[in-house]
C-alpha atoms as a PDB file:
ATOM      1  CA  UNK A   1     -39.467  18.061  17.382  1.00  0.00           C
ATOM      2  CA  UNK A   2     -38.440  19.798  14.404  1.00  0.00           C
ATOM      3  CA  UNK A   3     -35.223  21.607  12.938  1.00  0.00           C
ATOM      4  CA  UNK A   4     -34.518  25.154  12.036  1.00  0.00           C
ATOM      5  CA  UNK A   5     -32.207  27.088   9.476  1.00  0.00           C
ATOM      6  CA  UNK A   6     -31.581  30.515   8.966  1.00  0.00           C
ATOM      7  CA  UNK A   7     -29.599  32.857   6.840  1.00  0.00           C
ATOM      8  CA  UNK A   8     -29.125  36.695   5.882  1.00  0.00           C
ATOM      9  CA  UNK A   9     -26.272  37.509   3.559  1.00  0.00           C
ATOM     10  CA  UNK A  10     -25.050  40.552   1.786  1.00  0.00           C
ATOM     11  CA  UNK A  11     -26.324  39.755  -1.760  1.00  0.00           C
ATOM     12  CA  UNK A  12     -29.033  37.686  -3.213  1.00  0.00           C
ATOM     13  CA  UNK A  13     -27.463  34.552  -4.209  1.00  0.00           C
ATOM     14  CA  UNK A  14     -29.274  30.940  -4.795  1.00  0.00           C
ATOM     15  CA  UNK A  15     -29.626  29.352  -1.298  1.00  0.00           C
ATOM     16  CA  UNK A  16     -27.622  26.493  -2.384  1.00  0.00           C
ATOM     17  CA  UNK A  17     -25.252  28.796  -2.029  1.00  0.00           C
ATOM     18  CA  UNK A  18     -25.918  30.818   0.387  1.00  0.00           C
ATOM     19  CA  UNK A  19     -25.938  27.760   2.662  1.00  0.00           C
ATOM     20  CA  UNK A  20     -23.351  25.253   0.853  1.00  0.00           C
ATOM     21  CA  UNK A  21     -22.096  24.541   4.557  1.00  0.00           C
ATOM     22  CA  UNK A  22     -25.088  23.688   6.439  1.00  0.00           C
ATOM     23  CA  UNK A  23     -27.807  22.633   3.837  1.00  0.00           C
ATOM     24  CA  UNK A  24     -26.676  18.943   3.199  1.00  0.00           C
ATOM     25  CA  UNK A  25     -26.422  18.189   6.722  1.00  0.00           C
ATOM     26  CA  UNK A  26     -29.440  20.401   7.717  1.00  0.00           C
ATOM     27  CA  UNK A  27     -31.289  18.034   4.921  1.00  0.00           C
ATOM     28  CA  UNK A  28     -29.702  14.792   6.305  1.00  0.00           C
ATOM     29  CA  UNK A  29     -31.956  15.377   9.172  1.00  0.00           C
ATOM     30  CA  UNK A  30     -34.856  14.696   6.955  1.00  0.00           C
ATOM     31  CA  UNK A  31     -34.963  11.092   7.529  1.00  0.00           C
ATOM     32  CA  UNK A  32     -36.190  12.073  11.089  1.00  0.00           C
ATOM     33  CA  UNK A  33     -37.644  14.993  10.237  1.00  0.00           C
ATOM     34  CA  UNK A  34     -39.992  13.613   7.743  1.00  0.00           C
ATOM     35  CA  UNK A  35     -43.524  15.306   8.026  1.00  0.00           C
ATOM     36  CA  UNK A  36     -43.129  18.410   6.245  1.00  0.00           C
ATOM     37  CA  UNK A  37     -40.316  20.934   4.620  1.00  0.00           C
ATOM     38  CA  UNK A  38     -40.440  24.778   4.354  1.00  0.00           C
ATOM     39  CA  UNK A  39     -38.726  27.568   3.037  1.00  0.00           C
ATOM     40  CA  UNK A  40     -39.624  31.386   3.960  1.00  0.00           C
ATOM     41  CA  UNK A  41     -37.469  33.930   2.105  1.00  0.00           C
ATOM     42  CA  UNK A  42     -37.032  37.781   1.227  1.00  0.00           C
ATOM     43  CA  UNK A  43     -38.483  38.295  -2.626  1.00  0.00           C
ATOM     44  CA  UNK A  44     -36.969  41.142  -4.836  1.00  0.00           C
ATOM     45  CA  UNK A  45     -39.390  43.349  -3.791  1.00  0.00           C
ATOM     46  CA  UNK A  46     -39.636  43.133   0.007  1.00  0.00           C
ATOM     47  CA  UNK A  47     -41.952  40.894   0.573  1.00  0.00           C
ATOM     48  CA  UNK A  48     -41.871  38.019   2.051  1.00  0.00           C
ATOM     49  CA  UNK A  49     -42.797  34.487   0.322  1.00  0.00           C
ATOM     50  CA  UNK A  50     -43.271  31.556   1.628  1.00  0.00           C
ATOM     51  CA  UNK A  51     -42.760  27.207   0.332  1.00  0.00           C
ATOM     52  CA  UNK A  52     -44.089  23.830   2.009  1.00  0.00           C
ATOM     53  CA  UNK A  53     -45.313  20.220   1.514  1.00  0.00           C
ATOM     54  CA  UNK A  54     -45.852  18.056   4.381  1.00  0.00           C
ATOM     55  CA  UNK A  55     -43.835  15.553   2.849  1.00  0.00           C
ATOM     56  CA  UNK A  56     -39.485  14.733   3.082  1.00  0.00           C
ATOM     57  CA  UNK A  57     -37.414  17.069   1.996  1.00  0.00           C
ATOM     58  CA  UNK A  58     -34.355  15.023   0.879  1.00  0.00           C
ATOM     59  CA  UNK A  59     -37.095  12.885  -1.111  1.00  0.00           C
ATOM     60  CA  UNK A  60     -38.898  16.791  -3.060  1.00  0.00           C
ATOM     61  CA  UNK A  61     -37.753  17.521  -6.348  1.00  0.00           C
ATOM     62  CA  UNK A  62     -39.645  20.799  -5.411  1.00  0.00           C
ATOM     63  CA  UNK A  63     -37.576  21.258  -2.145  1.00  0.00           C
ATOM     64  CA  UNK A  64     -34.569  20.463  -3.965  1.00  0.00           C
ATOM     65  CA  UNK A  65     -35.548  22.592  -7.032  1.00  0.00           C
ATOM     66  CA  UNK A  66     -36.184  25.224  -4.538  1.00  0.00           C
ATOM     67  CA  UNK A  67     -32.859  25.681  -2.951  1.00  0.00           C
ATOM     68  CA  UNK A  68     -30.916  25.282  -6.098  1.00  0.00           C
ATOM     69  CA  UNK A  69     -33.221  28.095  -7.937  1.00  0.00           C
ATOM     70  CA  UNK A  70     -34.756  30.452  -5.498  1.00  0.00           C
ATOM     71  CA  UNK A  71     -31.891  33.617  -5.368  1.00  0.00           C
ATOM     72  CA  UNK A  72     -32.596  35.735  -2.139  1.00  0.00           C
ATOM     73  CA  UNK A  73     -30.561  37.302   0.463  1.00  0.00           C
ATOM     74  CA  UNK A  74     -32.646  36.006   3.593  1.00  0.00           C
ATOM     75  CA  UNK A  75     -34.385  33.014   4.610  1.00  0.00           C
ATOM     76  CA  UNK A  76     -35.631  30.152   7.262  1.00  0.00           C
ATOM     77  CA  UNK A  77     -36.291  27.003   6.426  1.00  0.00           C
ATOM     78  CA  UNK A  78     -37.729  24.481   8.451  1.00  0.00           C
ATOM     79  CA  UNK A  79     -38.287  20.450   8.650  1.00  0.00           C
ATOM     80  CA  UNK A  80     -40.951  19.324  10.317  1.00  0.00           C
ATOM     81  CA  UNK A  81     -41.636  16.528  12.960  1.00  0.00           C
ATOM     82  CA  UNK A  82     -45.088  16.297  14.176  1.00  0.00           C
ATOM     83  CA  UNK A  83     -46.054  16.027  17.305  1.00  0.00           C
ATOM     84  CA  UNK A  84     -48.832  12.650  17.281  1.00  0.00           C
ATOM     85  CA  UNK A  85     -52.299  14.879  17.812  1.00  0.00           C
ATOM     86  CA  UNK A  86     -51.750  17.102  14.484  1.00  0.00           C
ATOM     87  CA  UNK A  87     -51.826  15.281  11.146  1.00  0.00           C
ATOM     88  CA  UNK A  88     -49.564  15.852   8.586  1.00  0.00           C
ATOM     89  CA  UNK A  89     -51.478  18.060   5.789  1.00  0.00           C
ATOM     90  CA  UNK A  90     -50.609  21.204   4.434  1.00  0.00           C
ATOM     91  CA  UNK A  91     -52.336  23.357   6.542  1.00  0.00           C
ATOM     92  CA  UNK A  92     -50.051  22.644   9.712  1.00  0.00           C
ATOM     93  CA  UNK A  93     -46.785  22.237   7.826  1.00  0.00           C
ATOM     94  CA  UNK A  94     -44.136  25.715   8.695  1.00  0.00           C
ATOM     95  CA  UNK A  95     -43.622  28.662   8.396  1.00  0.00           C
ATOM     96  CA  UNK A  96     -46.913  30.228   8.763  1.00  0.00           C
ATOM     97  CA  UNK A  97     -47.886  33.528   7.667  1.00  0.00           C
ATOM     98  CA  UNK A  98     -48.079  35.876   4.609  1.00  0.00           C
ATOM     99  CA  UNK A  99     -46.283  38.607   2.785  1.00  0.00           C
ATOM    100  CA  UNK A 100     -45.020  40.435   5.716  1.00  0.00           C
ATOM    101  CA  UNK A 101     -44.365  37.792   8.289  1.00  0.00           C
ATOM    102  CA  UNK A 102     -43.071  34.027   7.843  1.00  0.00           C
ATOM    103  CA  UNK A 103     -42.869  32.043  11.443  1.00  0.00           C
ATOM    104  CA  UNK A 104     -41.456  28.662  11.965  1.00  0.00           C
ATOM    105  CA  UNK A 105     -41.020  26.776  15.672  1.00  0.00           C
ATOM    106  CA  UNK A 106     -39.329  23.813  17.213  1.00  0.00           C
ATOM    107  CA  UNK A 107     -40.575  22.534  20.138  1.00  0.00           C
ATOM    108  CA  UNK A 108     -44.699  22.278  21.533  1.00  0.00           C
ATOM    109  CA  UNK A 109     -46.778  23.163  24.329  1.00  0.00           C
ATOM    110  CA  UNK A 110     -50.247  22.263  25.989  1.00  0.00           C
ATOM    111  CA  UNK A 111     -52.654  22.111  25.643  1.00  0.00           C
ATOM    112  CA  UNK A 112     -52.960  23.808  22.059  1.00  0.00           C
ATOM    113  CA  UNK A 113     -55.502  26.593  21.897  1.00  0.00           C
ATOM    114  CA  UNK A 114     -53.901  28.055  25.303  1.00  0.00           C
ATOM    115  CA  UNK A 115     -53.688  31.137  24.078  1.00  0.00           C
ATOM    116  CA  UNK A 116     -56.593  31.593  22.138  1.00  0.00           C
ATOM    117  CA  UNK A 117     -58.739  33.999  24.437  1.00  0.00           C
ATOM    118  CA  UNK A 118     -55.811  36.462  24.294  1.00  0.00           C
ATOM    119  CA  UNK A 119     -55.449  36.098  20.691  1.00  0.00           C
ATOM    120  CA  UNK A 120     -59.057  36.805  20.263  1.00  0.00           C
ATOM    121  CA  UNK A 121     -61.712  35.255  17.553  1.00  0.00           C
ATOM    122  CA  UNK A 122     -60.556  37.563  14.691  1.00  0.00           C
ATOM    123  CA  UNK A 123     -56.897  36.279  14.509  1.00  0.00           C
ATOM    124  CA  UNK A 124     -57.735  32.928  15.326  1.00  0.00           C
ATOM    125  CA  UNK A 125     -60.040  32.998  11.791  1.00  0.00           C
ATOM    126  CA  UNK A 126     -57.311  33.255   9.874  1.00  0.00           C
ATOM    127  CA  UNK A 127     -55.274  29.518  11.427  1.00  0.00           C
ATOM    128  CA  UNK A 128     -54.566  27.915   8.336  1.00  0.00           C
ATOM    129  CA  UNK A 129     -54.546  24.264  10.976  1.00  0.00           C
ATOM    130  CA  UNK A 130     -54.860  23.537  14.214  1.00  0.00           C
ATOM    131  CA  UNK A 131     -51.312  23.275  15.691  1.00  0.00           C
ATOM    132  CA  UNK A 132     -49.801  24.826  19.046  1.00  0.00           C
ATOM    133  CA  UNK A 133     -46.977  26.375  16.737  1.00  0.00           C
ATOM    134  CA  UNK A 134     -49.804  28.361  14.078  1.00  0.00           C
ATOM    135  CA  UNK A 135     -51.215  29.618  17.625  1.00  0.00           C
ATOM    136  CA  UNK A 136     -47.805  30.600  19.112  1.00  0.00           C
ATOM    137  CA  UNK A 137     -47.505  32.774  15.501  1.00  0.00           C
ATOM    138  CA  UNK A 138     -50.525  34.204  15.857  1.00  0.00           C
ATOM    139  CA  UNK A 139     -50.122  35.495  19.471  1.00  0.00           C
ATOM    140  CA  UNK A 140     -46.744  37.000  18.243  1.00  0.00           C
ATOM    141  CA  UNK A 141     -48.260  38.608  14.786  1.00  0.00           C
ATOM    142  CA  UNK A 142     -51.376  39.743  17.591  1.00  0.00           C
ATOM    143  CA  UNK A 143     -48.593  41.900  18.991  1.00  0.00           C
ATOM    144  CA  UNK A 144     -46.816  43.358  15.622  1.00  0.00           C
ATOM    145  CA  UNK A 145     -49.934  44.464  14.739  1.00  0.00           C
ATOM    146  CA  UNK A 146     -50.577  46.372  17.526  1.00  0.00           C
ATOM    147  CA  UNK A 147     -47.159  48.205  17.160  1.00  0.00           C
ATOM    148  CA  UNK A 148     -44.976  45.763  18.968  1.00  0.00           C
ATOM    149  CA  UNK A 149     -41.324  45.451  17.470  1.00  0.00           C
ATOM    150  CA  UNK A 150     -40.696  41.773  16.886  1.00  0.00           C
ATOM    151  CA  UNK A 151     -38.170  40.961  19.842  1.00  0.00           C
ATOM    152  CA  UNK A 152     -40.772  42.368  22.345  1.00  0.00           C
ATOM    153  CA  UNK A 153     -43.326  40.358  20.259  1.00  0.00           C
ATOM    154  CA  UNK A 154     -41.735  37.284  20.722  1.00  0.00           C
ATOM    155  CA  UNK A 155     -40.692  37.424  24.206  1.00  0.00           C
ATOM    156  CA  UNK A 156     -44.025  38.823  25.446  1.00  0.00           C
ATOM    157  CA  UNK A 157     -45.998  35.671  23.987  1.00  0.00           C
ATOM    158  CA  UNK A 158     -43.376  33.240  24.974  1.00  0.00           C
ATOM    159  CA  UNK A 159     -43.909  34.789  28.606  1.00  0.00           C
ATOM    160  CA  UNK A 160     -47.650  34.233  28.296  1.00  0.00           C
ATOM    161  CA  UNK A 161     -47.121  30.271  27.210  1.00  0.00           C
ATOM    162  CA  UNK A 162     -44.997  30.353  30.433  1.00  0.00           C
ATOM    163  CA  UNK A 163     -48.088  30.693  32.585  1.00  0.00           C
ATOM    164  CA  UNK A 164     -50.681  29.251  30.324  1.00  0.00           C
ATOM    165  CA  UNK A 165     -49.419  25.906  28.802  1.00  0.00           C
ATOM    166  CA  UNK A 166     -49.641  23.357  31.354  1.00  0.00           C
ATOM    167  CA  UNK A 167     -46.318  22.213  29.946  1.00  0.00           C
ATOM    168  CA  UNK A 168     -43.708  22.672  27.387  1.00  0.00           C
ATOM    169  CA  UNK A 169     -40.762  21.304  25.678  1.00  0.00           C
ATOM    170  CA  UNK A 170     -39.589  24.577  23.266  1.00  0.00           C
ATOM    171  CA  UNK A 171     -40.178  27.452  22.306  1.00  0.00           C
ATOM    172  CA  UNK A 172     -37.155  27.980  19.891  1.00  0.00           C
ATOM    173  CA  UNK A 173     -38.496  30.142  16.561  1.00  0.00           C
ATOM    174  CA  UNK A 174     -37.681  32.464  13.637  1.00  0.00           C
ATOM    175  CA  UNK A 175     -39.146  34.946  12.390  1.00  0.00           C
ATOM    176  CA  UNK A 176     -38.547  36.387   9.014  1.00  0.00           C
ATOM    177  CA  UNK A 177     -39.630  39.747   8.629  1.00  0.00           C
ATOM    178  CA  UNK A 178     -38.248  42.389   4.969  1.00  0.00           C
ATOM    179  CA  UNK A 179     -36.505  43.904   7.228  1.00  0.00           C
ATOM    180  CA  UNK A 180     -34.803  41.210   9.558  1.00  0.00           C
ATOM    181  CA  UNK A 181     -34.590  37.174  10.636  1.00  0.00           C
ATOM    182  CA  UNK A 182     -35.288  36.935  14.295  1.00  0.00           C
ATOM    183  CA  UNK A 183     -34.010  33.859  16.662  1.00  0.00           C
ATOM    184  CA  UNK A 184     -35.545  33.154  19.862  1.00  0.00           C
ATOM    185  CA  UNK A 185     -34.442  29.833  22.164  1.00  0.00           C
ATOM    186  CA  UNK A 186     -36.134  28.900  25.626  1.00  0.00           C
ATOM    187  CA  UNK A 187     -37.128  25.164  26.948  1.00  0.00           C
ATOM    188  CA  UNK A 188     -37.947  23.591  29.760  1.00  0.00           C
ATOM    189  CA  UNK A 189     -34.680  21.454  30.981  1.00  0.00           C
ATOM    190  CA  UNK A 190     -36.871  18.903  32.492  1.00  0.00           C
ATOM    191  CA  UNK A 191     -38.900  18.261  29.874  1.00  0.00           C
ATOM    192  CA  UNK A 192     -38.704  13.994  28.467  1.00  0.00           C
ATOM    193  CA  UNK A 193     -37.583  15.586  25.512  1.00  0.00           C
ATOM    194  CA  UNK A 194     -34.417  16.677  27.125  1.00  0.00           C
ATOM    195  CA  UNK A 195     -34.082  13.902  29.252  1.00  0.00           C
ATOM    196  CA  UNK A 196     -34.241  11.649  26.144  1.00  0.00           C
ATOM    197  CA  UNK A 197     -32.027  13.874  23.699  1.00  0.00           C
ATOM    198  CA  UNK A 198     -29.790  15.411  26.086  1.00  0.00           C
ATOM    199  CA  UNK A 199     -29.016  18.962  27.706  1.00  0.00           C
ATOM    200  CA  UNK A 200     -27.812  20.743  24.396  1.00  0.00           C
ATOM    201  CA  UNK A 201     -30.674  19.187  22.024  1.00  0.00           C
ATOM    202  CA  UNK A 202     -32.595  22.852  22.008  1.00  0.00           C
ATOM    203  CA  UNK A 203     -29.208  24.973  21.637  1.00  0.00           C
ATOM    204  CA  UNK A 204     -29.989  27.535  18.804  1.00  0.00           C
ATOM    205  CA  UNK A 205     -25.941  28.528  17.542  1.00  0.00           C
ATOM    206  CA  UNK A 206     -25.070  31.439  14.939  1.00  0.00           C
ATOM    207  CA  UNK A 207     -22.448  31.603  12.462  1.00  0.00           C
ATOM    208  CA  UNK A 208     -21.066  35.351  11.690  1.00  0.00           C
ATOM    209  CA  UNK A 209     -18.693  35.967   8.473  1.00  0.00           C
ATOM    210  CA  UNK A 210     -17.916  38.625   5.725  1.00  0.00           C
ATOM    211  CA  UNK A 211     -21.201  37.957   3.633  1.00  0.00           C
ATOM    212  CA  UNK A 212     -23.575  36.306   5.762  1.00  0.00           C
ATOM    213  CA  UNK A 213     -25.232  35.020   9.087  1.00  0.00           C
ATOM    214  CA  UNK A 214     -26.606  31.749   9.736  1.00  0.00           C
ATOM    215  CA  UNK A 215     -28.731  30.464  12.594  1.00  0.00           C
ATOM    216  CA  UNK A 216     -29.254  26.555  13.369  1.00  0.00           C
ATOM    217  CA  UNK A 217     -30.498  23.957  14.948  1.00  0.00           C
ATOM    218  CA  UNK A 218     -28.711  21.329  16.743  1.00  0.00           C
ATOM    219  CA  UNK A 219     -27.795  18.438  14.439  1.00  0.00           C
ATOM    220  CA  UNK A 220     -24.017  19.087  13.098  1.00  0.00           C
ATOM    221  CA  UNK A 221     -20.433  20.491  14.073  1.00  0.00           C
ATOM    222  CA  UNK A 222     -21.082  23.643  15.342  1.00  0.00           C
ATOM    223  CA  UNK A 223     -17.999  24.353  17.662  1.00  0.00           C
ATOM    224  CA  UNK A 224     -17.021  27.845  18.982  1.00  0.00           C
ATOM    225  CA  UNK A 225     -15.202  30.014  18.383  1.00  0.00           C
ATOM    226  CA  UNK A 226     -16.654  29.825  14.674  1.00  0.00           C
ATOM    227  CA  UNK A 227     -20.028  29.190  16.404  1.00  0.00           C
ATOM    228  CA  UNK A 228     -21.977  31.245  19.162  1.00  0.00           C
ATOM    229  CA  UNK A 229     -24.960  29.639  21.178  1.00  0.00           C
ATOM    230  CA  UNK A 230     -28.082  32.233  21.448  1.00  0.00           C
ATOM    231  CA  UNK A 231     -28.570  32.831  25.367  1.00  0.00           C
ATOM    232  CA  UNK A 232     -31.466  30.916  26.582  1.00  0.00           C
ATOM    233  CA  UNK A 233     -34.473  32.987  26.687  1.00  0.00           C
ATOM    234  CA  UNK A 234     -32.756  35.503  24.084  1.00  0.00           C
ATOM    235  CA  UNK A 235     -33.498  37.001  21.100  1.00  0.00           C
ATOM    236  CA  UNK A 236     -31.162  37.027  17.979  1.00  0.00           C
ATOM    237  CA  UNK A 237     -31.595  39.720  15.295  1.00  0.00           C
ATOM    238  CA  UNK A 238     -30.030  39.912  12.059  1.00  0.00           C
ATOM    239  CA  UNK A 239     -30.745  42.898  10.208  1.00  0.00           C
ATOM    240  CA  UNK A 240     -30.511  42.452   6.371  1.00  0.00           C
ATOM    241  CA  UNK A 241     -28.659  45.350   4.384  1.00  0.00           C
ATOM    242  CA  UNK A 242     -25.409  45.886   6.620  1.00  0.00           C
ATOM    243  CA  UNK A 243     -25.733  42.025   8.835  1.00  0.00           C
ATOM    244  CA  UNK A 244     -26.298  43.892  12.254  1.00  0.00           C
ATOM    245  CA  UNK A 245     -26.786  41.217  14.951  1.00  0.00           C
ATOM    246  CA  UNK A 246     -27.994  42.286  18.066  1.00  0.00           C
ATOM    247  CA  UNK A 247     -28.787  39.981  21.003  1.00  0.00           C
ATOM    248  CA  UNK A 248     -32.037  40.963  23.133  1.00  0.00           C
ATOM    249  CA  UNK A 249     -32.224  40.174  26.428  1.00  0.00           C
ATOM    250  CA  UNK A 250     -35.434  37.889  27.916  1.00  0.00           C
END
């Protein structure tokens, strides 16, 4: 399973900043989390960019050079642990897409290509890998480019991996869009994941303040009231500009 971090703030600041709370312990997860590292953020000009190795993060000079440099005002990252079937190689490390869309998930389903006859040969050309995840982006960017807004995206696709995937652990993703970082949380309770990492292991928890929003994984100290868990089968948005959040029901 992997690990996800998320953040829109007021102003662009270096993300070293703009996550001096969560980063080193987010990064301490690394030593599980070993088979890959991204960063997705917001460029100056509303687009968005995306950075990944399928290698550690706390061992990158380009990870670390990364945080300390790159100056944005919203971002995911994303550590990656493989599931056995996909290697680790660029092509399937997170997020996946391009200047419009970055897409990172924790969790898997089967079997992989489930949802490849609705995403349709066209889309599917453009998988960088082979991973359930790239798939689960594509169905969701299928539906944005027909005109979807992203909550409805998300939810619609994660409805279709409900009856298509045989099984699942999570579904948990963000999506970082110029206009807005989107959090979505659903897994199956009885999956061996659970039953080997606990009830809470999947819990997606948001941090609201003056300048900024974060979104995160399990993994740390993230106790209410200062922290609020997503609702299961929810979707959290975070609008950059003025730091709207607005929760969207399942």
């Amino acid at each position: 399973m992997c690990r996800l971090l998320g953040v829109v703030a007021r102003e662009s600041v270096p993300l070293s900043e703009l996550l001096a709370d969560d980063l080193d312990p987010f990064l301490a997860m690394a030593c599980e989390h070993g088979d890959g590292w991204g960063v997705a953020y917001v460029t100056p000009d509303g687009t968005v960019a995306s950075v990944k190795e399928p290698v550690r993060a706390d061992t990158s000079r380009r990870f670390d050079r990364q945080v300390r440099e790159l100056t944005t005002d919203a971002a995911l990252l994303h550590l990656r642990m493989a599931s056995p079937q996909f290697p680790v190689v660029q092509e399937n490390t997170h997020p996946f897409g391009d200047q419009r869309i970055a897409f990172a998930h924790n969790g898997d389903f089967s079997p992989a290509g489930c949802l490849d006859p609705t995403i349709g040969d066209e889309l599917l050309a453009t998988a960088e890998g082979d991973t359930d995840s790239e798939r689960f982006y594509l169905g969701i960017r299928l539906r944005i480019n027909d005109g979807m807004e992203p909550p409805k995206a998300i939810v619609a696709t994660a409805a279709d991996l409900r009856i298509l995937a045989t099984d699942f652990a999570s579904l948990n993703c963000l999506l970082l869009t110029p206009d807005a970082l989107y959090a979505y949380t659903a897994h199956d309770p009885r999956s061996d994941v659970i039953r080997r990492r606990g009830p809470g292991y999947f819990a997606l928890s948001y941090r609201t303040d003056l300048n900024a929003v974060v979104i995160a994984s399990t993994g740390w100290q993230q106790n209410a009231p200062t922290w609020s868990t997503l609702p299961e089968g929810h979707v959290l948005e975070i609008r950059r500009g003025d730091l709207t959040t607005v929760v969207h029901g399942g």
